[in-house]
Protein backbone atom coordinates (compact mmCIF):
# COMPACT_ATOMS: atom_id res chain seq x y z
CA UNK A 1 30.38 -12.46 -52.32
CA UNK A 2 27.77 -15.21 -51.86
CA UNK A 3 24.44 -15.72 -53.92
CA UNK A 4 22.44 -13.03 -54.36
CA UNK A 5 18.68 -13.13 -53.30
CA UNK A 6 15.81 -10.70 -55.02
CA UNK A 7 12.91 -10.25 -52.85
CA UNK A 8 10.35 -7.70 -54.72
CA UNK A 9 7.63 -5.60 -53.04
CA UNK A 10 4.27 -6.05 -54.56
CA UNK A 11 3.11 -3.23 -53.70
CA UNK A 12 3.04 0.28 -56.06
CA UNK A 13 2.72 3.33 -53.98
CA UNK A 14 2.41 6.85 -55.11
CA UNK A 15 4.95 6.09 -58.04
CA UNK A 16 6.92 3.95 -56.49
CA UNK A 17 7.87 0.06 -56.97
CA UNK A 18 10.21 -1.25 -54.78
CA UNK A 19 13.18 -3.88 -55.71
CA UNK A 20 15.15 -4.84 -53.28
CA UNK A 21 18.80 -6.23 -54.14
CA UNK A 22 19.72 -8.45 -51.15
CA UNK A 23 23.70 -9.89 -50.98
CA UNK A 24 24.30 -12.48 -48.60
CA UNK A 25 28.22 -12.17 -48.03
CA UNK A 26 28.97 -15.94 -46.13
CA UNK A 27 32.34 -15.03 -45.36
CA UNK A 28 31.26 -11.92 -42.45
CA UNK A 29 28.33 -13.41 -42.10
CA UNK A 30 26.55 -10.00 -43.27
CA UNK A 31 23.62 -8.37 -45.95
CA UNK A 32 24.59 -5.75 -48.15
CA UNK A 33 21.53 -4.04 -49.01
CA UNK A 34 21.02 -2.51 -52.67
CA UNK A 35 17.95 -1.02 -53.85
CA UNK A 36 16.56 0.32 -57.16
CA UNK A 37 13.71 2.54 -57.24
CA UNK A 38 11.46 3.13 -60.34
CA UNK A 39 8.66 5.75 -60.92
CA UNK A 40 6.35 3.33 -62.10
CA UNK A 41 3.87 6.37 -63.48
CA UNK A 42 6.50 8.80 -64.63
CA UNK A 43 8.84 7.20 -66.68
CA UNK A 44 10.77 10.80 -67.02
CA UNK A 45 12.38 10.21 -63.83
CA UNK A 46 14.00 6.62 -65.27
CA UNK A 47 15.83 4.30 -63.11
CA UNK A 48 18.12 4.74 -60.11
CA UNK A 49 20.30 2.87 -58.12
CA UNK A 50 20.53 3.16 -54.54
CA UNK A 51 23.18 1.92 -52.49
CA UNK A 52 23.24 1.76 -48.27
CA UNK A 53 26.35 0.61 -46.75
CA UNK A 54 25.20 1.93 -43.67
CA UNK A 55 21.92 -1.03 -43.90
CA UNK A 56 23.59 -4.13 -42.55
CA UNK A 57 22.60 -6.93 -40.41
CA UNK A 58 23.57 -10.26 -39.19
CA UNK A 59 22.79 -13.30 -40.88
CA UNK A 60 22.54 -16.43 -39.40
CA UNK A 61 20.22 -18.55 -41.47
CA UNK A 62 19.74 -18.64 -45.20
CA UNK A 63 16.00 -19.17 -44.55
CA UNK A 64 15.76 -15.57 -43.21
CA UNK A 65 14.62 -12.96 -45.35
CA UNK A 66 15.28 -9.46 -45.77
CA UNK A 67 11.49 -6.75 -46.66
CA UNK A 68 12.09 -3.14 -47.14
CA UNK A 69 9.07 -0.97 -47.90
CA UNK A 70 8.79 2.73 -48.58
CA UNK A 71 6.15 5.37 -47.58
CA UNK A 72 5.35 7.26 -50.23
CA UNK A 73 8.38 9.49 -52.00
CA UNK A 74 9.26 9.99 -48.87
CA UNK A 75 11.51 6.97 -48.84
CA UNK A 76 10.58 5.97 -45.51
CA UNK A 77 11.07 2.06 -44.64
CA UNK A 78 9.57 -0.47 -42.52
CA UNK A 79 12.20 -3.08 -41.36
CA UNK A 80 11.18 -6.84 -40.86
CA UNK A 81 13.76 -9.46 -40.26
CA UNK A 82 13.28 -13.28 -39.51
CA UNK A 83 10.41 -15.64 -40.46
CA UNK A 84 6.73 -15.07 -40.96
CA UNK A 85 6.95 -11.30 -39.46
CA UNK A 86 4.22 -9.27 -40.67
CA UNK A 87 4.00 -5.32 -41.64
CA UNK A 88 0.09 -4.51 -42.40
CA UNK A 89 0.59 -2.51 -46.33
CA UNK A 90 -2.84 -1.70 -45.75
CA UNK A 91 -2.25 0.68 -42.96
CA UNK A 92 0.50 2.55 -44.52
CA UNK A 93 1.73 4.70 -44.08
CA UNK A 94 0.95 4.16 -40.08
CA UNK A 95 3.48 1.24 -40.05
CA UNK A 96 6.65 3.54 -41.01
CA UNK A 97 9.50 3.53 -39.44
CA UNK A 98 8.94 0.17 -37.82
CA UNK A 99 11.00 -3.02 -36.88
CA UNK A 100 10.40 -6.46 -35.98
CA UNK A 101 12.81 -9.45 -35.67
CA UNK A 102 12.57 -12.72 -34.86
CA UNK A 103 9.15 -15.01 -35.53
CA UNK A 104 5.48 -14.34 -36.10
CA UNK A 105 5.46 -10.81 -34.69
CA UNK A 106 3.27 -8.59 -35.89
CA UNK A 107 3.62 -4.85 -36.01
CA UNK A 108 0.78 -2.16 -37.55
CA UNK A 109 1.79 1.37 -36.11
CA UNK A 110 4.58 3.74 -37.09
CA UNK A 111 7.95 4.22 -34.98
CA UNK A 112 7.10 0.67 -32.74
CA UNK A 113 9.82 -2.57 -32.26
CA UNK A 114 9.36 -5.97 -31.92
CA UNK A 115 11.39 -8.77 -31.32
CA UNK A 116 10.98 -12.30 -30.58
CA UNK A 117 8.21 -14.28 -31.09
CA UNK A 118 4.32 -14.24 -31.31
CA UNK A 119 4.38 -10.23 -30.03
CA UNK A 120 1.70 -7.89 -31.51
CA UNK A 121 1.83 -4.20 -31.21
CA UNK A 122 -1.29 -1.92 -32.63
CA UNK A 123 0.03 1.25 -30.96
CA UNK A 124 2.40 3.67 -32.07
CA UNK A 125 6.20 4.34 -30.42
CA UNK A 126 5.66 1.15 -28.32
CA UNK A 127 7.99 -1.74 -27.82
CA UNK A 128 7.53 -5.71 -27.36
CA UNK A 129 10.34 -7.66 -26.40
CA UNK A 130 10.19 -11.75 -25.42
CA UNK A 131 7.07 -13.91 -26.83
CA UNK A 132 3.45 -13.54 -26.58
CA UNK A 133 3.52 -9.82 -25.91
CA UNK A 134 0.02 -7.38 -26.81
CA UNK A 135 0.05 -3.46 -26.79
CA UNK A 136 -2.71 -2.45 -28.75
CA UNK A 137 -5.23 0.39 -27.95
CA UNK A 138 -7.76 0.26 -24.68
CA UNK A 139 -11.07 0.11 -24.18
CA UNK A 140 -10.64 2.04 -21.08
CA UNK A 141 -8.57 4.70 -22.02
CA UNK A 142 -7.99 7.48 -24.63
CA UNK A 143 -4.03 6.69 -25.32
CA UNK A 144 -2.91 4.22 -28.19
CA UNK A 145 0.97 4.99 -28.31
CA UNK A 146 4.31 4.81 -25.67
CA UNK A 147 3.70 1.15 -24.55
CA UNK A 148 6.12 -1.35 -23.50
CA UNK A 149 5.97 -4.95 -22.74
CA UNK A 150 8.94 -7.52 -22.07
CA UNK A 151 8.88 -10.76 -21.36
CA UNK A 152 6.18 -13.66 -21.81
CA UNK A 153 2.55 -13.08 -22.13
CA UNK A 154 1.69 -9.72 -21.47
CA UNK A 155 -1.23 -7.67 -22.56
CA UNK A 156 -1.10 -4.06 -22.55
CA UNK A 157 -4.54 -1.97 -23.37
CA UNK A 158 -3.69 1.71 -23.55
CA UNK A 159 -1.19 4.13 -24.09
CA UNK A 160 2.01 5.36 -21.83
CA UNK A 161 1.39 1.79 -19.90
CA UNK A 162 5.05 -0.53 -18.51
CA UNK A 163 4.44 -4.21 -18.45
CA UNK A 164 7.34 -6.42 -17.54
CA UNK A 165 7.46 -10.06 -16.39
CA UNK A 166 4.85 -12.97 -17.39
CA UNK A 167 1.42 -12.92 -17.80
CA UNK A 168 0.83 -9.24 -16.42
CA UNK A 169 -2.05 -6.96 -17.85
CA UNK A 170 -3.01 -3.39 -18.00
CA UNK A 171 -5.98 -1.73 -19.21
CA UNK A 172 -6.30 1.77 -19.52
CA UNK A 173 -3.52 4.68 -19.36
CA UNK A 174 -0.74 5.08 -17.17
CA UNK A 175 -0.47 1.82 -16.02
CA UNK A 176 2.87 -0.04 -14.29
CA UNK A 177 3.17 -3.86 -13.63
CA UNK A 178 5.97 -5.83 -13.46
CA UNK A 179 6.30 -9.83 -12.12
CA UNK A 180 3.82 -12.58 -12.94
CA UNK A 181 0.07 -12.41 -13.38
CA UNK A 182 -0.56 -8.62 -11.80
CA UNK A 183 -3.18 -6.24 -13.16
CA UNK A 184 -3.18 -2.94 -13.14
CA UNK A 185 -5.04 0.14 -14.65
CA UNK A 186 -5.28 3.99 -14.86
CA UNK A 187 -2.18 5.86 -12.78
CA UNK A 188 -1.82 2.09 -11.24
CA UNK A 189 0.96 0.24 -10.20
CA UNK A 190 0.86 -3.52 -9.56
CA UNK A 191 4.20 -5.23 -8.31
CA UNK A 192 4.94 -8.80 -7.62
CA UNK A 193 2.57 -11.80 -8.15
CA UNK A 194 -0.84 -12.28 -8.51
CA UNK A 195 -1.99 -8.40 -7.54
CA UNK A 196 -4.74 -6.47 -8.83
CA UNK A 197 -4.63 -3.22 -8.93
CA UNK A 198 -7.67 -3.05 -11.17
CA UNK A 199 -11.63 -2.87 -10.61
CA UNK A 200 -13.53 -2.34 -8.26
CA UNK A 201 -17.14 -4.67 -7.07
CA UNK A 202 -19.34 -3.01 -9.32
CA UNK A 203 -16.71 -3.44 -12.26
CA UNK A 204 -15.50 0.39 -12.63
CA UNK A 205 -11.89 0.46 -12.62
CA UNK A 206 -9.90 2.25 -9.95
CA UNK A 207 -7.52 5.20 -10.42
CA UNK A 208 -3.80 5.78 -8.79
CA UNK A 209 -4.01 2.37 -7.13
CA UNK A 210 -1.29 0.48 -6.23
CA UNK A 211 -0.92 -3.29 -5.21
CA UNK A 212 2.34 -4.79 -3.86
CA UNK A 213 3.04 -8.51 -2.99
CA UNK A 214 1.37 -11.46 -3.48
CA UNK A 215 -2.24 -11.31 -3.77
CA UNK A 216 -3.21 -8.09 -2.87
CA UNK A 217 -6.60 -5.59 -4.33
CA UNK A 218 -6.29 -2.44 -4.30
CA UNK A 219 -9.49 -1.71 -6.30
CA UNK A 220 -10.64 1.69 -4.41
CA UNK A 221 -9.73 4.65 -5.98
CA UNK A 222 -5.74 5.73 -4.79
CA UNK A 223 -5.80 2.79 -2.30
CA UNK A 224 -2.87 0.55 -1.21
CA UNK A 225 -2.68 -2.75 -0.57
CA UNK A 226 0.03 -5.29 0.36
CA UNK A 227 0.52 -9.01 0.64
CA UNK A 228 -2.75 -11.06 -0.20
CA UNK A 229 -4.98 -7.59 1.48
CA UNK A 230 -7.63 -5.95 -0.34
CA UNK A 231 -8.39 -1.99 -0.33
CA UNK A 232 -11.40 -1.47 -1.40
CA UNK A 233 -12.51 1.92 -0.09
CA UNK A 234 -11.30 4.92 -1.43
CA UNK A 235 -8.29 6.56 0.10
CA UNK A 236 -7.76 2.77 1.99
CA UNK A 237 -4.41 1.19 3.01
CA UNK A 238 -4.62 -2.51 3.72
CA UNK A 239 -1.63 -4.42 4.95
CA UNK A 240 -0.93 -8.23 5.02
CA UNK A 241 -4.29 -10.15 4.33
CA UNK A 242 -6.41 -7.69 6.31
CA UNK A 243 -9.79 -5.67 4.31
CA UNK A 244 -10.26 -1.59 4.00
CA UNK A 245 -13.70 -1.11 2.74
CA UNK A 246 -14.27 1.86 4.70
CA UNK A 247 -12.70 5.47 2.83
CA UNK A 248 -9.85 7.27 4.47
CA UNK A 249 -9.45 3.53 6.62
CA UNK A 250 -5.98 1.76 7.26
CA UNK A 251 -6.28 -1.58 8.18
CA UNK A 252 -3.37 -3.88 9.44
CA UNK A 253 -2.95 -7.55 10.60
CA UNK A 254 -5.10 -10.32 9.54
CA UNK A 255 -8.58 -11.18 8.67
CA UNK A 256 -10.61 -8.07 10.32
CA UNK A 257 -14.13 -7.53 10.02
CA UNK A 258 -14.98 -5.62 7.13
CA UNK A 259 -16.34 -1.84 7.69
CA UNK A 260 -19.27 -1.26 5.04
CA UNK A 261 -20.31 1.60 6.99
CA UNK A 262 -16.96 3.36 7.03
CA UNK A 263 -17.33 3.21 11.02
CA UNK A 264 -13.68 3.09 11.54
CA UNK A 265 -9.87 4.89 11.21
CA UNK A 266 -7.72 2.22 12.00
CA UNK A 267 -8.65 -1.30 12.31
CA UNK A 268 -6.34 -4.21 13.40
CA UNK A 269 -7.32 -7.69 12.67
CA UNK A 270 -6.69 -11.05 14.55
CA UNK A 271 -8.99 -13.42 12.32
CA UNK A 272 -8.36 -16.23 10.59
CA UNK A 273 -9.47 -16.94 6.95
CA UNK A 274 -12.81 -19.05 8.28
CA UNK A 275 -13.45 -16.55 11.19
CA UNK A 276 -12.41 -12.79 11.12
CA UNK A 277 -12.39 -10.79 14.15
CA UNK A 278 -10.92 -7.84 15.59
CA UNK A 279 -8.02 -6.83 17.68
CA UNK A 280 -8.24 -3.32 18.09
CA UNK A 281 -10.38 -0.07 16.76
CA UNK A 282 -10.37 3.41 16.45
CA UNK A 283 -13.20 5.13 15.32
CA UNK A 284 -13.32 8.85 13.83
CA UNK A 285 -14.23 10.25 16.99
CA UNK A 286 -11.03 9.10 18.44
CA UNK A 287 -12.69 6.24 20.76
CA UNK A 288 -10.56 3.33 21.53
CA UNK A 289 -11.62 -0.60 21.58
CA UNK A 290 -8.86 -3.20 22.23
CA UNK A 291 -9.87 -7.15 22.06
CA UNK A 292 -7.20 -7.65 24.72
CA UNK A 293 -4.84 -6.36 27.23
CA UNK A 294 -2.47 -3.04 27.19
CA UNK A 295 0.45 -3.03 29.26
CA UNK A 296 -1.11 -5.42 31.55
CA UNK A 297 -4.44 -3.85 31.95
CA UNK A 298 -7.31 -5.60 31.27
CA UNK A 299 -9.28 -2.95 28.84
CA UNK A 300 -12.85 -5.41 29.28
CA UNK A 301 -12.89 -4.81 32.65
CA UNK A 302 -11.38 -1.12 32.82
CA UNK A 303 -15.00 0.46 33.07
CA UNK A 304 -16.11 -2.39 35.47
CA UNK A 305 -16.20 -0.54 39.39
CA UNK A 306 -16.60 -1.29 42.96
CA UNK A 307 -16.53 0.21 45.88
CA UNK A 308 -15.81 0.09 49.35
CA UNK A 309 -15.10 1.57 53.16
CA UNK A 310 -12.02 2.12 54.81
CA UNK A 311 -11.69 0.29 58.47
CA UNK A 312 -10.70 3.20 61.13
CA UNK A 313 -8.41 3.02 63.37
CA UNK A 314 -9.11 3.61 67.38
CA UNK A 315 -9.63 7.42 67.83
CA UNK A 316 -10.72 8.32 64.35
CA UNK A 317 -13.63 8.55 62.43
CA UNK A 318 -15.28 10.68 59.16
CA UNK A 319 -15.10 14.04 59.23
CA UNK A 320 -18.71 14.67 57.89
CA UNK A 321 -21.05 12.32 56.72
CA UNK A 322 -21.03 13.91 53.08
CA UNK A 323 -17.13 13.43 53.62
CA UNK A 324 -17.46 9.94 54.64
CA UNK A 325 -13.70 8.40 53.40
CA UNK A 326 -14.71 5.37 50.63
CA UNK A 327 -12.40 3.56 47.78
CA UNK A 328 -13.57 3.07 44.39
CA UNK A 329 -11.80 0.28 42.06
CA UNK A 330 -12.49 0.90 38.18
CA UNK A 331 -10.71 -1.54 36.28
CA UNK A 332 -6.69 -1.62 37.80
CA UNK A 333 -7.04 1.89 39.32
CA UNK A 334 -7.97 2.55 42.95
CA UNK A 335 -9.31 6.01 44.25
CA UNK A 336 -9.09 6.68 48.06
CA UNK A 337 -11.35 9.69 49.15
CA UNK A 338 -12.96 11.41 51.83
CA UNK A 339 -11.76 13.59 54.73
CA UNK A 340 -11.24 12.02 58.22
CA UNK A 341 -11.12 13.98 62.19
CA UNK A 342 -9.40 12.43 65.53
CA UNK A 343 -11.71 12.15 68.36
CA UNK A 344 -8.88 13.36 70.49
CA UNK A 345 -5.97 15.41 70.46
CA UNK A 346 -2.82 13.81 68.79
CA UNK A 347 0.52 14.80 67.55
CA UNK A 348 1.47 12.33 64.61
CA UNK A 349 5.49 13.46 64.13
CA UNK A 350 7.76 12.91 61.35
CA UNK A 351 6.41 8.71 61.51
CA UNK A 352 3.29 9.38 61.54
CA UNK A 353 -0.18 8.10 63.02
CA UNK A 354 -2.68 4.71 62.03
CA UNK A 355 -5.88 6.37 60.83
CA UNK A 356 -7.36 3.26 59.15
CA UNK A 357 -6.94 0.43 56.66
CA UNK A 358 -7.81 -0.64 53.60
CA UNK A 359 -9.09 -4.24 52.37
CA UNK A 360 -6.26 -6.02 51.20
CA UNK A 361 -7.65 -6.44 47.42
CA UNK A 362 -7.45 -2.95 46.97
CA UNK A 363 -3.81 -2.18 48.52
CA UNK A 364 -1.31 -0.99 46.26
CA UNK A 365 1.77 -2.69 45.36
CA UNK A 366 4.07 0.14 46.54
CA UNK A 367 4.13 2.71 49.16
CA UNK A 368 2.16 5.35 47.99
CA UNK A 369 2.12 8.95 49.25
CA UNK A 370 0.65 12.01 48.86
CA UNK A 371 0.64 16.04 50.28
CA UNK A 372 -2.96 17.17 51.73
CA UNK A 373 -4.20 20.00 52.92
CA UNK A 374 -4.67 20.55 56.29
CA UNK A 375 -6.65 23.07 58.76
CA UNK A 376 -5.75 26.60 57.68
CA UNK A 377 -2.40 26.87 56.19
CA UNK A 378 -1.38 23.33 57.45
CA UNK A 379 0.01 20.86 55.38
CA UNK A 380 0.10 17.03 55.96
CA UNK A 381 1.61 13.37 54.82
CA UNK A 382 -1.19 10.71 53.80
CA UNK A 383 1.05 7.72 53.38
CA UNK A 384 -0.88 4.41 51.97
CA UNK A 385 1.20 1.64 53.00
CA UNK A 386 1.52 -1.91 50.70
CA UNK A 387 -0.03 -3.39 54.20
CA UNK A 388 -3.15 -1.21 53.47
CA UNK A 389 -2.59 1.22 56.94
CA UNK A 390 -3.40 4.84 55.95
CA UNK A 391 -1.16 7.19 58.31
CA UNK A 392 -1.07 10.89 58.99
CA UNK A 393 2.08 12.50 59.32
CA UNK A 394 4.47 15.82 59.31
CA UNK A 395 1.54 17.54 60.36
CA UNK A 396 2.06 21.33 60.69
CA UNK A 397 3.51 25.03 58.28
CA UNK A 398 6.86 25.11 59.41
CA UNK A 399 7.44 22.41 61.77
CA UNK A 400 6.31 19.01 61.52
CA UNK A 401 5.11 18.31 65.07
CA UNK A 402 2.36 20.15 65.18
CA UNK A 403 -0.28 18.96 67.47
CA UNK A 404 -4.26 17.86 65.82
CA UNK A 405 -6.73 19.67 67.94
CA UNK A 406 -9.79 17.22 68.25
CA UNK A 407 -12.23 17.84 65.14
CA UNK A 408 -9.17 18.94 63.14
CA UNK A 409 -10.34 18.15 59.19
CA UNK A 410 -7.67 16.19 57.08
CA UNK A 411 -9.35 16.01 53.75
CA UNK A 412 -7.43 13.51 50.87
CA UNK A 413 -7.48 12.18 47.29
CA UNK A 414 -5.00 9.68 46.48
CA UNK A 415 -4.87 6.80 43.88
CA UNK A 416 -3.01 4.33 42.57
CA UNK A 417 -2.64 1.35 39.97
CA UNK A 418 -2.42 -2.28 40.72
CA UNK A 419 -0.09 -4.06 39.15
């Protein structure tokens, strides 16, 4: 058995002073832990000797030092191990059943454990592991105990709150963050680097945010945000650098123009960090505006029309003036219209008949056909050719030979969409 240290409480509580018999044993490098208890105020009790084999620890250094302290008659100890570790006697019995190890922690609230170095906890059945860790009680919040921080640095300001990484912070309840320099508060969660998951503009702090990545705000009330994006409205998903201010929004891409006026469902951005601008939009009453192209259709110019008149061939011409044939252009689709007459008897066959033609910047880029009512129960083939002729064919019910009568009205509708 090795030399024997006596460290001594100074402390008399409710009867009790406290000796604690410490034996370093150097050859299993282990502490043997005797203690005597008098009843400093009752002497009819006398003296006894207590003896824990089951209270052992490793020793490494003979500068460490060994505090037991007891709550009351109830016997119940605080446990501090290493070197200028610190057990507030003025808040006991709040600081029962406590534990630090290692250097300069500091531990003030019952059932909590620290080790390493420099870690403070103020809350009670919390934890601190690594150096430079804080869980103490919020300003933001009502809960003061079931904290845990690891690592280097981190603050925690509430109750029931996870902290783990460098640097990280959480005020309020509830609160999750884990990596380097995230913030995070009530119901939030804050993942990654450099997130906030925090307050809002005017300072309140947002609820069951969460903020994922590097850089993102999520400071609306149950918004979402990812990579260096903000979500600021409440109800808001932001994705990759783009900005939900509107409620209910989702916003994806980059850089969009911001929608204070909550104007917008979706928004897709196609700034840049000087210059934000907008790809696409979709308002709440389902209305549609695209920046650019889709599927090769130019969406400026879709509501952008013109109009023009069909050339006839010899021995036709429009049925009725009212019916006069004409093709509209709106955008990439073409509308062909109208009803036409011979001006003499004809019988068109399975190939069909010229009946006009159509200016060649309006001509589809396939043969186009279509089935049109004829006279009575007749039936008939408009075929729209890539050359622009317009033909009549398979004129008739059953057969296909029928002959047109002079006058005979072929009405039509046919479109198409250039390529």
């Amino acid at each position: 058995m090795g030399k024997n240290y006596f460290l001594t409480t100074s402390e008399t509580i409710n009867y009790i002073n406290s000796a604690v018999l410490t034996n370093i044993n150097n050859s299993n490098n282990t502490i043997d832990v005797a203690q005597y208890i008098t009843f400093a105020d009752n002497p009819n009790y006398g003296s006894n000797l207590y003896y824990d084999d089951a209270l052992q620890t490793y020793y490494d250094s003979q500068n460490y030092e060994l505090t037991i302290e007891y709550e009351y008659s109830e016997i119940v100890p605080t446990f501090i191990f290493g070197t200028r570790n610190e057990s507030d006697a003025e808040v006991l019995p709040h600081n029962s059943y406590s534990v630090s190890f290692g250097l300069d922690n500091i531990v003030d609230r019952e059932v909590s454990f620290a080790h390493g170095k420099d870690n403070s906890i103020d809350n009670r059945y919390s934890v601190a592991l690594g150096v430079g860790n804080t869980i103490e009680q919020g300003a933001y919040g009502n809960g003061e105990d079931y904290s845990f921080a690891i690592g280097k640095d981190n603050n925690v300001y509430g109750g029931e709150n996870v902290a783990i990484g460098i640097n990280n912070t959480i005020y309020s309840d509830n609160g999750f963050a884990f990596g380097m320099q995230n913030q995070a508060t009530a119901n939030s969660f804050a993942i990654g680097r450099r997130n906030n998951a925090n307050r809002d503009s005017l300072g309140d702090i947002s609820r069951c945010s969460v903020a994922i990545g590097d850089g993102a705000t999520s400071s609306g009330d149950g918004s979402v945000a990812l990579n260096n994006a903000t979500a600021e409205g409440i109800n808001s998903i932001a994705c990759n650098s783009s900005y939900a201010s509107g409620i209910n929004s989702c916003t994806l891409g980059k850089y969009n123009v911001g929608d204070s006026n909550n104007l917008y469902a979706v928004i897709v951005g196609n700034g840049s960090r000087s210059s934000r601008s907008n790809a696409l939009t979709l308002d709440w009453s389902g209305n549609l505006n695209v920046a650019g192209n889709v599927n090769g259709v130019d969406i400026a110019n879709l509501n952008t029309t013109s109009t023009t008149t069909p050339t006839f061939a010899s021995g036709w011409e429009a049925y009725d003036t009212a019916q006069a044939p004409h093709i509209r252009k709106c955008g990439q689709i073409v509308a062909l219209t109208g009803a036409v007459k011979p001006t003499a008897a004809v019988t068109p066959g399975q190939d069909g008949v010229n009946i006009m033609t159509i200016p060649e910047e309006y001509r589809p880029q396939q043969r186009t056909l279509q089935i049109c009512q004829g006279s009575g129960a007749r039936k008939w083939l408009l075929d729209v050719g890539i050359n622009g002729e317009v033909r009549c064919a398979r004129y008739g019910t059953t057969a296909v030979t029928d002959q047109l009568a002079a006058g005979t009205w072929l009405p039509f509708h046919v479109t198409w969409i250039l390529d």
